[in-house]
PDB file of N, CA and C in Angstrom:
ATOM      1  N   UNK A   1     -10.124   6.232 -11.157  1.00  0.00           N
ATOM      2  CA  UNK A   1      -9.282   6.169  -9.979  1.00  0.00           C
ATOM      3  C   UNK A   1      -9.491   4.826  -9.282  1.00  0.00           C
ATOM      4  N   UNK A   2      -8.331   4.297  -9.104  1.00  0.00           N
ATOM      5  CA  UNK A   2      -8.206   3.050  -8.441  1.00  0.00           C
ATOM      6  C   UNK A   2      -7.891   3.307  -6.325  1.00  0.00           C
ATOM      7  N   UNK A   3      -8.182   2.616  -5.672  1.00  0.00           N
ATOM      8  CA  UNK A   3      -7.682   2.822  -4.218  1.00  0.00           C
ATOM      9  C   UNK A   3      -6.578   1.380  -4.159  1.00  0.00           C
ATOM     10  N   UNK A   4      -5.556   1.952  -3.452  1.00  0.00           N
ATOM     11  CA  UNK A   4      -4.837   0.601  -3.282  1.00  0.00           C
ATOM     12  C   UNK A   4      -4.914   0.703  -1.283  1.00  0.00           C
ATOM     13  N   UNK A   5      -5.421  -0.746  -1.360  1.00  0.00           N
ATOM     14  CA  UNK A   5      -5.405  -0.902   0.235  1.00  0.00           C
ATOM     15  C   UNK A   5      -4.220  -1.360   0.682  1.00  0.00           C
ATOM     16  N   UNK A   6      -4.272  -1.245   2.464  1.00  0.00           N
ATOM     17  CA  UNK A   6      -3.592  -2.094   3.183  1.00  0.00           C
ATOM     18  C   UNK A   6      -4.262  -3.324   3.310  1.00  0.00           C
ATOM     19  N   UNK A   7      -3.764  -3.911   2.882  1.00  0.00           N
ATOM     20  CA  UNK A   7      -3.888  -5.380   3.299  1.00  0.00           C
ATOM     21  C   UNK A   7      -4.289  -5.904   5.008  1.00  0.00           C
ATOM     22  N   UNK A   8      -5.714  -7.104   4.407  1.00  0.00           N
ATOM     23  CA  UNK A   8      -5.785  -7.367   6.016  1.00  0.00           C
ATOM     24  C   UNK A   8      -4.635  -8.983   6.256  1.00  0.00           C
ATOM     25  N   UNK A   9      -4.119  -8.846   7.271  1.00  0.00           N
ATOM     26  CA  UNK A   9      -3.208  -9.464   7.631  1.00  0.00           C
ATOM     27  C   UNK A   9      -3.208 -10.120   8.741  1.00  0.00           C
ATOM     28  N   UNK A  10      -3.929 -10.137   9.768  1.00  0.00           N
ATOM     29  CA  UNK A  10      -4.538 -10.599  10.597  1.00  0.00           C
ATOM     30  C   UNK A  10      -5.750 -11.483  10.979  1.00  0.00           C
ATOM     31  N   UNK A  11      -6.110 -11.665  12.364  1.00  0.00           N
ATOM     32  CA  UNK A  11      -7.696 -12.107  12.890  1.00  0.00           C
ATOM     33  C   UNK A  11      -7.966 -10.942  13.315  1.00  0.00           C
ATOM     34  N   UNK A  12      -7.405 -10.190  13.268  1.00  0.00           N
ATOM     35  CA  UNK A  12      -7.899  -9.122  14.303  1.00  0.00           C
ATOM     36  C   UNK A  12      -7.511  -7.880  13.608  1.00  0.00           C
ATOM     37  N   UNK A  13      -8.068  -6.953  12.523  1.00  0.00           N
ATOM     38  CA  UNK A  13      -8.204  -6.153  11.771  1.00  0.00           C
ATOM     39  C   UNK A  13      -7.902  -4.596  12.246  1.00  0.00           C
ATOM     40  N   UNK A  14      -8.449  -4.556  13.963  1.00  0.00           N
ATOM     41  CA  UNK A  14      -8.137  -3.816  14.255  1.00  0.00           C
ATOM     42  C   UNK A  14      -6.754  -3.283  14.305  1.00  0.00           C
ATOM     43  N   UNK A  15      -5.776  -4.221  14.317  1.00  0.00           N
ATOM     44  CA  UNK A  15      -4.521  -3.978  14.740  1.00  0.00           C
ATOM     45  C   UNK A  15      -4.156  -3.559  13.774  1.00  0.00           C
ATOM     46  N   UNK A  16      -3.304  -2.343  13.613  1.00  0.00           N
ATOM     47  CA  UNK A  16      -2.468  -1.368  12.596  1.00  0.00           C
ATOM     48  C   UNK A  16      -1.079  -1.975  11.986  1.00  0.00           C
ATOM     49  N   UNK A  17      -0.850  -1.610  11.252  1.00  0.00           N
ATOM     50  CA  UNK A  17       0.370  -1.798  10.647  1.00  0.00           C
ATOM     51  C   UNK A  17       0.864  -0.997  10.281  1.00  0.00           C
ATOM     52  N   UNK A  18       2.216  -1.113   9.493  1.00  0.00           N
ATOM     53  CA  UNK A  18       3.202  -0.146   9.251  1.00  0.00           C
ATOM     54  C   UNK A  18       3.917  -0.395   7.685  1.00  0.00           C
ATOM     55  N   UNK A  19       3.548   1.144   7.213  1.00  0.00           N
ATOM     56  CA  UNK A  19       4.220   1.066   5.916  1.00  0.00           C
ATOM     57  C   UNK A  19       5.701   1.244   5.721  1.00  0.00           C
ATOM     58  N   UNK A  20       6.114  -0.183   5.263  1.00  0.00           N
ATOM     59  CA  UNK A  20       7.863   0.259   5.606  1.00  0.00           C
ATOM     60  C   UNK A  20       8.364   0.617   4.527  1.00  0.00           C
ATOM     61  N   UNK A  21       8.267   0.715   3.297  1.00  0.00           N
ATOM     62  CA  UNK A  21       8.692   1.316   2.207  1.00  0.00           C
ATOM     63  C   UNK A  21       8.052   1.640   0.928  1.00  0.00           C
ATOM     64  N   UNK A  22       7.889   2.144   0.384  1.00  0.00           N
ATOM     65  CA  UNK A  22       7.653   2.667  -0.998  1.00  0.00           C
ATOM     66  C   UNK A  22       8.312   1.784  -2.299  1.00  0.00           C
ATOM     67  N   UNK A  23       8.394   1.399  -3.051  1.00  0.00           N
ATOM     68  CA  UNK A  23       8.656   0.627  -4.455  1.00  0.00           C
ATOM     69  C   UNK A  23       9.102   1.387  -5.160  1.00  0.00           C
ATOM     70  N   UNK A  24       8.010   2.710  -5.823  1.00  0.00           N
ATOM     71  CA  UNK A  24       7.643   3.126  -6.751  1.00  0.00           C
ATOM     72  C   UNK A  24       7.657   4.541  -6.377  1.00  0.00           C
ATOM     73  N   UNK A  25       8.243   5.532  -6.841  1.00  0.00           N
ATOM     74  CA  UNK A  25       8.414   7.163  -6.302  1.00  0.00           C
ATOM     75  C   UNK A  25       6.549   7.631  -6.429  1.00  0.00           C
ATOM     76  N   UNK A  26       6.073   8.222  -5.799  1.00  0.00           N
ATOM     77  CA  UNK A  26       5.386   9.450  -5.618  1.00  0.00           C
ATOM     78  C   UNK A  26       5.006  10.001  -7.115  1.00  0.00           C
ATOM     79  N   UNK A  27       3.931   9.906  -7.441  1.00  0.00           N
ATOM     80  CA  UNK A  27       3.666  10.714  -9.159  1.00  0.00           C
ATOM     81  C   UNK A  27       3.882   9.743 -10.045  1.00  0.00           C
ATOM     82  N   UNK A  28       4.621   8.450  -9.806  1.00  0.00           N
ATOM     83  CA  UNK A  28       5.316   7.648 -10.663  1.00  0.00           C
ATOM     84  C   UNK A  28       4.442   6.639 -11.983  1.00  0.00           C
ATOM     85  N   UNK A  29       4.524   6.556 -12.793  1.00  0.00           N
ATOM     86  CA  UNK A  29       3.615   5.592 -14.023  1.00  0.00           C
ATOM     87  C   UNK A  29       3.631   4.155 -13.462  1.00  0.00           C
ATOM     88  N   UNK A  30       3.100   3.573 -13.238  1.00  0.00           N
ATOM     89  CA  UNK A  30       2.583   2.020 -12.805  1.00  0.00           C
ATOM     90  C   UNK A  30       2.186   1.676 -13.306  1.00  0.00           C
ATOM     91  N   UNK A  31       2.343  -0.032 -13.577  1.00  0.00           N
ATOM     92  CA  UNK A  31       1.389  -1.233 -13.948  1.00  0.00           C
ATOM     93  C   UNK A  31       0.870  -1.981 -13.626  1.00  0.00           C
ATOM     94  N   UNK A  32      -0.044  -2.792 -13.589  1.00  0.00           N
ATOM     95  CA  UNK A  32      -1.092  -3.589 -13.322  1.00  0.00           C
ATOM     96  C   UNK A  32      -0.150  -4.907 -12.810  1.00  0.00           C
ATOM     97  N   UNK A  33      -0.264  -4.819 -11.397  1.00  0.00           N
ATOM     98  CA  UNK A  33       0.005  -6.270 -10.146  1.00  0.00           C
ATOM     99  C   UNK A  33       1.575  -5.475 -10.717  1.00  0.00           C
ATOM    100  N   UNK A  34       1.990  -4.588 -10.569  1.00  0.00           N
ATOM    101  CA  UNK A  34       3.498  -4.180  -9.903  1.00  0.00           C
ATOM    102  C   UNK A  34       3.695  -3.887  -8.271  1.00  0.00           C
ATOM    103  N   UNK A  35       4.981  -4.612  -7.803  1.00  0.00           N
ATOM    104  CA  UNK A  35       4.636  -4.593  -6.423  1.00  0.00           C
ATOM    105  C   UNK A  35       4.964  -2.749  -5.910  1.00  0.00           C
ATOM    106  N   UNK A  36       4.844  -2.373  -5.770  1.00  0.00           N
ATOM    107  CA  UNK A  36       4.519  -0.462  -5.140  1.00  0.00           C
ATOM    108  C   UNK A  36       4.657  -0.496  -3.502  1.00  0.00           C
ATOM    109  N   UNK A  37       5.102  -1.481  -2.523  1.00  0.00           N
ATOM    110  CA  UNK A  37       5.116  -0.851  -1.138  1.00  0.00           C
ATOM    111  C   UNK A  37       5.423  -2.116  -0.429  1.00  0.00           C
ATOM    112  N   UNK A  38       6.006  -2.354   0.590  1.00  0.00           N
ATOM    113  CA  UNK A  38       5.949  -3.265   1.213  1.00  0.00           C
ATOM    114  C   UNK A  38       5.758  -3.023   2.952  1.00  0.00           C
ATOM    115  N   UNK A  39       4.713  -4.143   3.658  1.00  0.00           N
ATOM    116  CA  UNK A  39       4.072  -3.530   4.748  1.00  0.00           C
ATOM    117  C   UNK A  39       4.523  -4.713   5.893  1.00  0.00           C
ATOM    118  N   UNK A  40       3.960  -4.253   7.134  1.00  0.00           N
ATOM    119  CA  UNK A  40       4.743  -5.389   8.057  1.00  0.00           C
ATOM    120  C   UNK A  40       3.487  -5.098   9.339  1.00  0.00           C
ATOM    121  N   UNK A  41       3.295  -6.440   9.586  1.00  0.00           N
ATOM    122  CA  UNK A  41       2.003  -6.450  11.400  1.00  0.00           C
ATOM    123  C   UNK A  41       2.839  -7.360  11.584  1.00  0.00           C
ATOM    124  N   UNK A  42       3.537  -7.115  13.295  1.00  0.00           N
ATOM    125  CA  UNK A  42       3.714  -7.870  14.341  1.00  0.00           C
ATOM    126  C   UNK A  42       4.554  -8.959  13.752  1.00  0.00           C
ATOM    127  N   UNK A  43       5.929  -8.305  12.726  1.00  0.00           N
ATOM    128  CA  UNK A  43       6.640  -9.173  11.838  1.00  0.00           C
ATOM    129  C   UNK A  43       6.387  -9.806  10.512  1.00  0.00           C
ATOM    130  N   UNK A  44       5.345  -9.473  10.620  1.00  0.00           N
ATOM    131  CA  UNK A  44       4.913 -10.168   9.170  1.00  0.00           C
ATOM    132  C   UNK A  44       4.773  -9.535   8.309  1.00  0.00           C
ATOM    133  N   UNK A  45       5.864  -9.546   7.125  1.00  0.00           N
ATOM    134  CA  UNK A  45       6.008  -8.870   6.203  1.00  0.00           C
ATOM    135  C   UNK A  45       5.242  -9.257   4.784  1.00  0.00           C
ATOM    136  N   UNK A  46       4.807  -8.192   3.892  1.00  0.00           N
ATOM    137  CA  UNK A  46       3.720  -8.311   2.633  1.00  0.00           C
ATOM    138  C   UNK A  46       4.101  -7.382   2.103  1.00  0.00           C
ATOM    139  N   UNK A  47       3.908  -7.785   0.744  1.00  0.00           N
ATOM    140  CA  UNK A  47       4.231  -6.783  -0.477  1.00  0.00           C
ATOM    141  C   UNK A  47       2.618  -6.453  -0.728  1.00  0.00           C
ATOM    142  N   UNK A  48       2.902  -5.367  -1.854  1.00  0.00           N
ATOM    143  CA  UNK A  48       1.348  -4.793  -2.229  1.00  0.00           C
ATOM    144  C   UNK A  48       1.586  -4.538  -3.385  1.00  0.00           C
ATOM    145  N   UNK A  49       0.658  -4.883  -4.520  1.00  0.00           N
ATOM    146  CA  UNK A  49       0.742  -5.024  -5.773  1.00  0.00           C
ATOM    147  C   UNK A  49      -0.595  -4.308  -6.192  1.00  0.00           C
ATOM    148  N   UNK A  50      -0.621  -3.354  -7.554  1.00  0.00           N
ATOM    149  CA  UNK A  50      -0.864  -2.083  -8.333  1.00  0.00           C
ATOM    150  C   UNK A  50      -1.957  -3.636  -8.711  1.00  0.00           C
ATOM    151  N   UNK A  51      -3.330  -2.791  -8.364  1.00  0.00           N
ATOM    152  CA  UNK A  51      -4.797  -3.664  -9.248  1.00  0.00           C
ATOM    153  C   UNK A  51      -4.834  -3.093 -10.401  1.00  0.00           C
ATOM    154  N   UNK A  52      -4.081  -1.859 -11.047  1.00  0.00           N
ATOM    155  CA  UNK A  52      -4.226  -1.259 -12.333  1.00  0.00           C
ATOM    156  C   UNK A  52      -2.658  -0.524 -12.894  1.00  0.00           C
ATOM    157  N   UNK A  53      -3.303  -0.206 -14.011  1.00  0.00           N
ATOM    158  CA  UNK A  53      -1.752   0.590 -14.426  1.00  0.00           C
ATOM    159  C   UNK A  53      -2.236   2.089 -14.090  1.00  0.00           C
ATOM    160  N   UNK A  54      -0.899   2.679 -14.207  1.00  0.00           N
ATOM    161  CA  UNK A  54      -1.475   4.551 -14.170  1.00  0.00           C
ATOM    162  C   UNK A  54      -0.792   4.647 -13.261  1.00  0.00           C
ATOM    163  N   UNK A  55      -1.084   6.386 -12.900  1.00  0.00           N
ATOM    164  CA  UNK A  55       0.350   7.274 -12.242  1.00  0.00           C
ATOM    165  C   UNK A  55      -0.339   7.218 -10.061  1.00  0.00           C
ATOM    166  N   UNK A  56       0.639   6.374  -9.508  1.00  0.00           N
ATOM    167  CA  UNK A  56       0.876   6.647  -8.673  1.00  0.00           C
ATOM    168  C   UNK A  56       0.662   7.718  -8.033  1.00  0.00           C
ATOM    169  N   UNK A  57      -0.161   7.978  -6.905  1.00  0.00           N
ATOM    170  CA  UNK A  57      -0.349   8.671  -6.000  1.00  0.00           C
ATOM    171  C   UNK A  57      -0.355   8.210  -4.541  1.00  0.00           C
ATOM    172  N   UNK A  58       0.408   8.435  -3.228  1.00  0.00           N
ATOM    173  CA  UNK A  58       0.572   8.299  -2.137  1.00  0.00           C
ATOM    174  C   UNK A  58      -0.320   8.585  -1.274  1.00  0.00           C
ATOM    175  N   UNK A  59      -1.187   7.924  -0.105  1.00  0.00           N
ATOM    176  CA  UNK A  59      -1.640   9.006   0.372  1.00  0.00           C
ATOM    177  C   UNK A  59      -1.217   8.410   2.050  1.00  0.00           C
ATOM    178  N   UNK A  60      -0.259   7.817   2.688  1.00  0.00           N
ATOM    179  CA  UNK A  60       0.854   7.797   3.264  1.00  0.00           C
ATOM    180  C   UNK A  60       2.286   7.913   3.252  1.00  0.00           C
ATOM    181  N   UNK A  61       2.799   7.859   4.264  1.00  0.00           N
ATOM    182  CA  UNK A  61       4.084   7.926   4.022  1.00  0.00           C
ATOM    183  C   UNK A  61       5.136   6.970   4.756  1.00  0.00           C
ATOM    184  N   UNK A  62       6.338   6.660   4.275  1.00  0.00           N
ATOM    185  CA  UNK A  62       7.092   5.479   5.269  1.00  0.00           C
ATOM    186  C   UNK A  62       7.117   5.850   6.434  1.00  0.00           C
ATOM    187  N   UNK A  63       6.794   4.553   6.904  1.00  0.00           N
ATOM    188  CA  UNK A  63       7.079   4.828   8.721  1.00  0.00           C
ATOM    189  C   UNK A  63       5.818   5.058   9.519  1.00  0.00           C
ATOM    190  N   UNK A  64       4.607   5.276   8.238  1.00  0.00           N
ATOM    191  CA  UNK A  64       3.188   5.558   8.711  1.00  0.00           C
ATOM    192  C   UNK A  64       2.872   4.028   9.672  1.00  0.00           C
ATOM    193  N   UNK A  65       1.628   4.776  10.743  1.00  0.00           N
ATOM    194  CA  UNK A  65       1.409   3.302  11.070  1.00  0.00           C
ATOM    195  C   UNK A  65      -0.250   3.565  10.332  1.00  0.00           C
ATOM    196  N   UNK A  66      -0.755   2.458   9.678  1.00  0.00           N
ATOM    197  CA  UNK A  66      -1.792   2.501   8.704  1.00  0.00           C
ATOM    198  C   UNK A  66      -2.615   1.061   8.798  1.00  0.00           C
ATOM    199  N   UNK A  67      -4.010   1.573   9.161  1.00  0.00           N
ATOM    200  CA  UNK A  67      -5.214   0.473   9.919  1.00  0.00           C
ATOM    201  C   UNK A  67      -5.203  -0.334   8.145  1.00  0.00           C
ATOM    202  N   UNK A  68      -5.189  -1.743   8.962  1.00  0.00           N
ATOM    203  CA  UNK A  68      -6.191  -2.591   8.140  1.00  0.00           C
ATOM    204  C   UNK A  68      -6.783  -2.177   7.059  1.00  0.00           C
ATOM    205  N   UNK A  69      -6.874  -2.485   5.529  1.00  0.00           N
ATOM    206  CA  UNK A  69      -7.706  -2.247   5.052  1.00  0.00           C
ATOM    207  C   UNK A  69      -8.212  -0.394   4.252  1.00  0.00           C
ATOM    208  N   UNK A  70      -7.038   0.176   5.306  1.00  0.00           N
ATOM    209  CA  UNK A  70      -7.269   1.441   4.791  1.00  0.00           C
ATOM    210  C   UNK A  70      -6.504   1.975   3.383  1.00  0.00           C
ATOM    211  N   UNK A  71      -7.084   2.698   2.514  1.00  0.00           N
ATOM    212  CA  UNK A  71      -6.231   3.458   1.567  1.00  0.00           C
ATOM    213  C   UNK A  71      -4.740   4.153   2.078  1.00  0.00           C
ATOM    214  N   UNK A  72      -3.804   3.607   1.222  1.00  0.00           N
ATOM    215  CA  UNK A  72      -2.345   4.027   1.286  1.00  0.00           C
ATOM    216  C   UNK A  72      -2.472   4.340  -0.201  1.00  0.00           C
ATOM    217  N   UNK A  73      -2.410   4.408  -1.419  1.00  0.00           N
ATOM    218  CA  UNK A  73      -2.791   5.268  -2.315  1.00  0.00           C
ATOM    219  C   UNK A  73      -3.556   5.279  -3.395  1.00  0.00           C
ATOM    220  N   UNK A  74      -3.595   5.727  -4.481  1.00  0.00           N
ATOM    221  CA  UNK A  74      -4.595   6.336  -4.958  1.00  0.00           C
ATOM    222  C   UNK A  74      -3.995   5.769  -6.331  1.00  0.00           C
ATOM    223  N   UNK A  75      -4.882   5.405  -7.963  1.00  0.00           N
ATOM    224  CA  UNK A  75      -3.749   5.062  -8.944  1.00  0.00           C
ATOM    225  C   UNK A  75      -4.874   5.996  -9.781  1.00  0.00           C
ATOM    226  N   UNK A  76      -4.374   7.109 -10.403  1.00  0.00           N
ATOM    227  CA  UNK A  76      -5.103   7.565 -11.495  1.00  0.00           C
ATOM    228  C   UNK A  76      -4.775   6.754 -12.896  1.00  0.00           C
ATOM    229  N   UNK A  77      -6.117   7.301 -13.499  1.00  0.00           N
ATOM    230  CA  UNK A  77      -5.502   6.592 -15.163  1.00  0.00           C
ATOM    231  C   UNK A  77      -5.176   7.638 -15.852  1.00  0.00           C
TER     232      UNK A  77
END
């Protein structure tokens, strides 16, 4: 099991962000550096790219607001 983070994006880590979309459905087969979500702090928009291949697991949802650094999902092999 892989964790895919939020990205730190800031000086200031504390500040949350927001997952604005999904890539890749829920359950879905993935590959290694596929982009899977795209996130946004205080305008600043970032993609997030799969550190492995294997099936997608979520563990937010769009519209979440999601700290720094925290797990948004999960990649089984």
């Amino acid at each position: 099991m892989s964790e895919v983070l939020f990205p730190i994006m800031t000086g200031d880590p504390s500040e949350p962000g927001v997952l604005l979309q999904w890539r890749a459905p829920n359950g879905s087969a993935v590959v290694a550096y596929q982009i899977i979500a795209e996130v946004t702090i205080d305008k600043f928009d970032a993609e997030v790219n799969t550190p492995v291949s294997g099936t997608l697991n979520w563990a937010v949802q769009e519209g979440d607001e999601v700290a720094q650094g925290a797990v948004i999902a999960v990649i089984e092999p």
